[in-house]
N, C-alpha and C. Protein backbone atom coordinates (compact mmCIF):
# COMPACT_ATOMS: atom_id res chain seq x y z
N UNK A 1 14.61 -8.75 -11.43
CA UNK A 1 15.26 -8.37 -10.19
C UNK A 1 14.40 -7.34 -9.48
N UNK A 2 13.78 -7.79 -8.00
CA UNK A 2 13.20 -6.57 -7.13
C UNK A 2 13.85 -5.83 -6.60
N UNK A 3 13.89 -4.22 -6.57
CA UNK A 3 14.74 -3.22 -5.47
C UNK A 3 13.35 -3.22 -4.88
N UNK A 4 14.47 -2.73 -3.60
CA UNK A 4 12.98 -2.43 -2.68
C UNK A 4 13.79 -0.65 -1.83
N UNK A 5 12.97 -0.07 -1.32
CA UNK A 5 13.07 0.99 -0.73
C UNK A 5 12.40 1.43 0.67
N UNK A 6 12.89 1.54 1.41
CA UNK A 6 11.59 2.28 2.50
C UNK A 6 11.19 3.58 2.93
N UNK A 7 10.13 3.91 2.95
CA UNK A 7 9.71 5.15 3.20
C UNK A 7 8.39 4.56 4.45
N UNK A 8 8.85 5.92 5.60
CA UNK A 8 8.02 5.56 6.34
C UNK A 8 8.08 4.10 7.01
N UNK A 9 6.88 3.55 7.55
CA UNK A 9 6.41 1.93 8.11
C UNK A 9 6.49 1.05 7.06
N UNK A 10 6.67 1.78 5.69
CA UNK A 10 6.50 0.55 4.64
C UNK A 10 7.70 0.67 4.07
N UNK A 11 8.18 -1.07 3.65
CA UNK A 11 8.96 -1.19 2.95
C UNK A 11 8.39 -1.55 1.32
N UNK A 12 8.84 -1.01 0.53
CA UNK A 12 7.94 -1.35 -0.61
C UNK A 12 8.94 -2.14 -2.00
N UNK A 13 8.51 -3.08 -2.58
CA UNK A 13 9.69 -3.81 -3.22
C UNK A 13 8.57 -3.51 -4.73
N UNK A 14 9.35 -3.36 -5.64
CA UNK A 14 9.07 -2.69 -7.06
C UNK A 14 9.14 -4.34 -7.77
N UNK A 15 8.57 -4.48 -8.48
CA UNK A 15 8.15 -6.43 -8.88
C UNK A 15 7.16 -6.36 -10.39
N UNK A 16 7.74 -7.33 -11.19
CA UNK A 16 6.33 -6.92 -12.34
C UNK A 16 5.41 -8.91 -12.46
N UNK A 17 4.73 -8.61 -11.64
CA UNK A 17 4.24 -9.82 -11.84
C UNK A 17 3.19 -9.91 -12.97
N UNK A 18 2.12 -9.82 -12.61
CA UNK A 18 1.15 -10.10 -14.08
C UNK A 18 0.91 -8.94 -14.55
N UNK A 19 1.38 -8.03 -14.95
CA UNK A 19 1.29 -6.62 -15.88
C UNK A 19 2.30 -5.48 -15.44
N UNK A 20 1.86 -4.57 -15.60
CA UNK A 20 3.17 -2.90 -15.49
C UNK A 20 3.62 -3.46 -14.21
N UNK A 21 5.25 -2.89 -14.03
CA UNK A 21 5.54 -2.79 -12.78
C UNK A 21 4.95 -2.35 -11.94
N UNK A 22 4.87 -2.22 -10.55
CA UNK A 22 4.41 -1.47 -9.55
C UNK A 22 4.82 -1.82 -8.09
N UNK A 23 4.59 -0.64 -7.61
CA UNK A 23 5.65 -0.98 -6.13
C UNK A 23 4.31 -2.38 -4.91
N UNK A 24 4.67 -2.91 -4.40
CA UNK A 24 4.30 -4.17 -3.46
C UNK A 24 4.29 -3.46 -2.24
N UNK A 25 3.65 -2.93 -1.16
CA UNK A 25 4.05 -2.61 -0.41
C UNK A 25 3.63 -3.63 0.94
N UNK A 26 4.83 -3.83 2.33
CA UNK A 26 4.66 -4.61 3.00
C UNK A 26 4.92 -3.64 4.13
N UNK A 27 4.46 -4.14 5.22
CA UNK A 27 4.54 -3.62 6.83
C UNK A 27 4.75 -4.71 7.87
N UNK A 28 5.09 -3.89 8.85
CA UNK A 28 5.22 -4.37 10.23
C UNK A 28 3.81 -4.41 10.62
N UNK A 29 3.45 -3.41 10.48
CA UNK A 29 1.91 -3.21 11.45
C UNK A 29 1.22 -4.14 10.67
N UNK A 30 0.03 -5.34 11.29
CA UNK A 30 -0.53 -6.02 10.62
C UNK A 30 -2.01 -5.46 10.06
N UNK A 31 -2.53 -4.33 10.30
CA UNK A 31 -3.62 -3.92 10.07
C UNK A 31 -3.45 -3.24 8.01
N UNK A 32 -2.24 -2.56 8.20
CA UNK A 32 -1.72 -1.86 7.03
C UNK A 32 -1.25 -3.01 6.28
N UNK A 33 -0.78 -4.39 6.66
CA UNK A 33 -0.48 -5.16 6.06
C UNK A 33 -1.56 -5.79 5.39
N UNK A 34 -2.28 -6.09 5.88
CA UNK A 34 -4.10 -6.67 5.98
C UNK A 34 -4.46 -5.66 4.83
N UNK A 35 -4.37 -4.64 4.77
CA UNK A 35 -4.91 -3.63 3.88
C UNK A 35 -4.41 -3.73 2.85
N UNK A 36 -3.07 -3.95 2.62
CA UNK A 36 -2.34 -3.91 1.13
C UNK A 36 -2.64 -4.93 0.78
N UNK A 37 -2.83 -5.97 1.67
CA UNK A 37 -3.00 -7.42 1.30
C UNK A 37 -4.09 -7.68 0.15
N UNK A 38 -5.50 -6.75 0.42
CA UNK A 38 -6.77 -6.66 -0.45
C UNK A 38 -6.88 -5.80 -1.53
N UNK A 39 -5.77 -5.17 -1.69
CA UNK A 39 -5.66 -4.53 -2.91
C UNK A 39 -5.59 -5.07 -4.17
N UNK A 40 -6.80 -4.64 -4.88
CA UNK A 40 -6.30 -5.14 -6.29
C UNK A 40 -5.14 -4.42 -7.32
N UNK A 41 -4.67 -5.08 -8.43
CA UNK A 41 -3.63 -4.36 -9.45
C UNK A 41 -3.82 -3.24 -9.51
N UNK A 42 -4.91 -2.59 -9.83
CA UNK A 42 -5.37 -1.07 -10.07
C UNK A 42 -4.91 -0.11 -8.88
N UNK A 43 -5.30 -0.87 -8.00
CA UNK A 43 -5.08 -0.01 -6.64
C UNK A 43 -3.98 0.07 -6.16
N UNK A 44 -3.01 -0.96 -6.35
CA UNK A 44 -1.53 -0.77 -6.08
C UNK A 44 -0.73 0.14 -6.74
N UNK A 45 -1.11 -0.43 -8.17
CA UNK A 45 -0.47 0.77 -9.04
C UNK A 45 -0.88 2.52 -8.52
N UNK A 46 -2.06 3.20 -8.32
CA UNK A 46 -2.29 4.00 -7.65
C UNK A 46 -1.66 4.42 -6.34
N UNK A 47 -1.69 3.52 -5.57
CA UNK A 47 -0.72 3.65 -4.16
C UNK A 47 1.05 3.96 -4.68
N UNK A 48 1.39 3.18 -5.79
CA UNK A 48 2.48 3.33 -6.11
C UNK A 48 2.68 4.76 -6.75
N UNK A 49 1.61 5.12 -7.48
CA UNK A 49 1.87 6.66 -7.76
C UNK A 49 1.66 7.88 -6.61
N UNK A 50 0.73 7.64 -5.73
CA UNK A 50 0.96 8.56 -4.89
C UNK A 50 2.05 8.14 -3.57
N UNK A 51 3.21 7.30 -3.15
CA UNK A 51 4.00 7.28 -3.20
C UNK A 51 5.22 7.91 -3.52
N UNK A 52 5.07 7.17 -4.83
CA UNK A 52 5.91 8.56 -5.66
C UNK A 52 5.76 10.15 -5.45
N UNK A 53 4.85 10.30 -6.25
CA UNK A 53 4.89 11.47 -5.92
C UNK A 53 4.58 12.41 -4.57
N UNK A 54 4.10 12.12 -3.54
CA UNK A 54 3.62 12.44 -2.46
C UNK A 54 4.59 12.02 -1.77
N UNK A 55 6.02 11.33 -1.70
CA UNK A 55 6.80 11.28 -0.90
C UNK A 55 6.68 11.02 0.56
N UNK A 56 7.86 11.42 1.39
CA UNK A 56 7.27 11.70 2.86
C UNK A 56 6.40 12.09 3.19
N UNK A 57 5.18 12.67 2.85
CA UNK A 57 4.19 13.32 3.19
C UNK A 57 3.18 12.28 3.22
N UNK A 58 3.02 11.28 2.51
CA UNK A 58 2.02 9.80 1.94
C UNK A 58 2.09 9.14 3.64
N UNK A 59 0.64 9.15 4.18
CA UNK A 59 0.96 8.34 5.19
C UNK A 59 -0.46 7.23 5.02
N UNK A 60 -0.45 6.23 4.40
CA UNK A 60 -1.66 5.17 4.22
C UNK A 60 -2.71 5.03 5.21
N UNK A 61 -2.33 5.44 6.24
CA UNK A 61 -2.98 5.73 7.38
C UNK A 61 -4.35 6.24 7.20
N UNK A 62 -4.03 7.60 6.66
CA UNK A 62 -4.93 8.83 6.72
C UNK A 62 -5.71 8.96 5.47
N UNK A 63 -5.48 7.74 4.39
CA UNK A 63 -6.13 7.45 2.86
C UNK A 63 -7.57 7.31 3.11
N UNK A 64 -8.09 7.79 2.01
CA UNK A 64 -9.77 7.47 2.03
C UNK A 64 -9.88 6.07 2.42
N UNK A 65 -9.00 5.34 1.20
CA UNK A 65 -9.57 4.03 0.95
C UNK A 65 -9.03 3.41 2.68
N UNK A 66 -8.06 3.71 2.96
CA UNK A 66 -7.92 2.82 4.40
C UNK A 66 -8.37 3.11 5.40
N UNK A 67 -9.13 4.42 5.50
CA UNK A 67 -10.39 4.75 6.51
C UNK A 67 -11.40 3.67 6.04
N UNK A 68 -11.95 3.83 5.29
CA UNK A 68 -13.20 2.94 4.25
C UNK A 68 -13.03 1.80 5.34
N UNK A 69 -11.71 1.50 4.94
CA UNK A 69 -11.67 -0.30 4.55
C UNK A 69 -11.74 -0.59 6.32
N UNK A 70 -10.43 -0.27 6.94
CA UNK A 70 -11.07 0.03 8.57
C UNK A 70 -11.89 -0.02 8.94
N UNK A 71 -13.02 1.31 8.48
CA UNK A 71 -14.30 1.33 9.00
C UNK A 71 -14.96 -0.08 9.32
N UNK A 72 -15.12 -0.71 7.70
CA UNK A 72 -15.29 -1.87 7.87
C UNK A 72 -14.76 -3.22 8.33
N UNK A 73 -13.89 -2.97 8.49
CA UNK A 73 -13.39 -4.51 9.77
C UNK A 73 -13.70 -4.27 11.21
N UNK A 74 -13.53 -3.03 11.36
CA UNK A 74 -14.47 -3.10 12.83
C UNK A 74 -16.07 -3.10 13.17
N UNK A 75 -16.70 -2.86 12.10
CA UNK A 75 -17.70 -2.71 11.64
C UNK A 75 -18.14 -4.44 11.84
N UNK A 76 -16.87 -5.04 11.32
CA UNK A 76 -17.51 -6.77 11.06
C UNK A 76 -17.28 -7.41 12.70
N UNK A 77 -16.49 -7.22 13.43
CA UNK A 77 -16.26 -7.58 14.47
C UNK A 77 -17.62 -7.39 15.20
């Protein structure tokens, strides 16, 4: 059974597909969606802990890795 929760733009649904649980996170905005989309297991699970713990304050936005990853899609355009 998935709960899901929202914080912020993301709704995030908690799921154990091929190993530990970890939260899924989905969006409206398609860029942040695009981003979670390329995440591997490792990295979700990570997003899911700072989440957690970082609460309201967690905005994916302002993450290393989704500057990075940004950088590079406009970069490819």
């Amino acid at each position: 059974m998935a709960s899901a929760f929202f914080l912020g733009k993301s709704k995030l649904t908690a799921t154990q597909d091929a190993g530990p649980a970890y939260m899924l996170p989905t969006s409206d905005d398609p860029l942040i969606s695009a981003f979670y989309a390329q995440l591997n297991d490792k990295e979700k699970i990570a997003h899911a802990i700072a989440v957690t713990k970082l609460g309201t304050s967690y905005d994916v936005t302002r993450t290393h890795g989704f500057l990075k990853w940004l950088a590079k899609q406009k970069q490819a355009k």
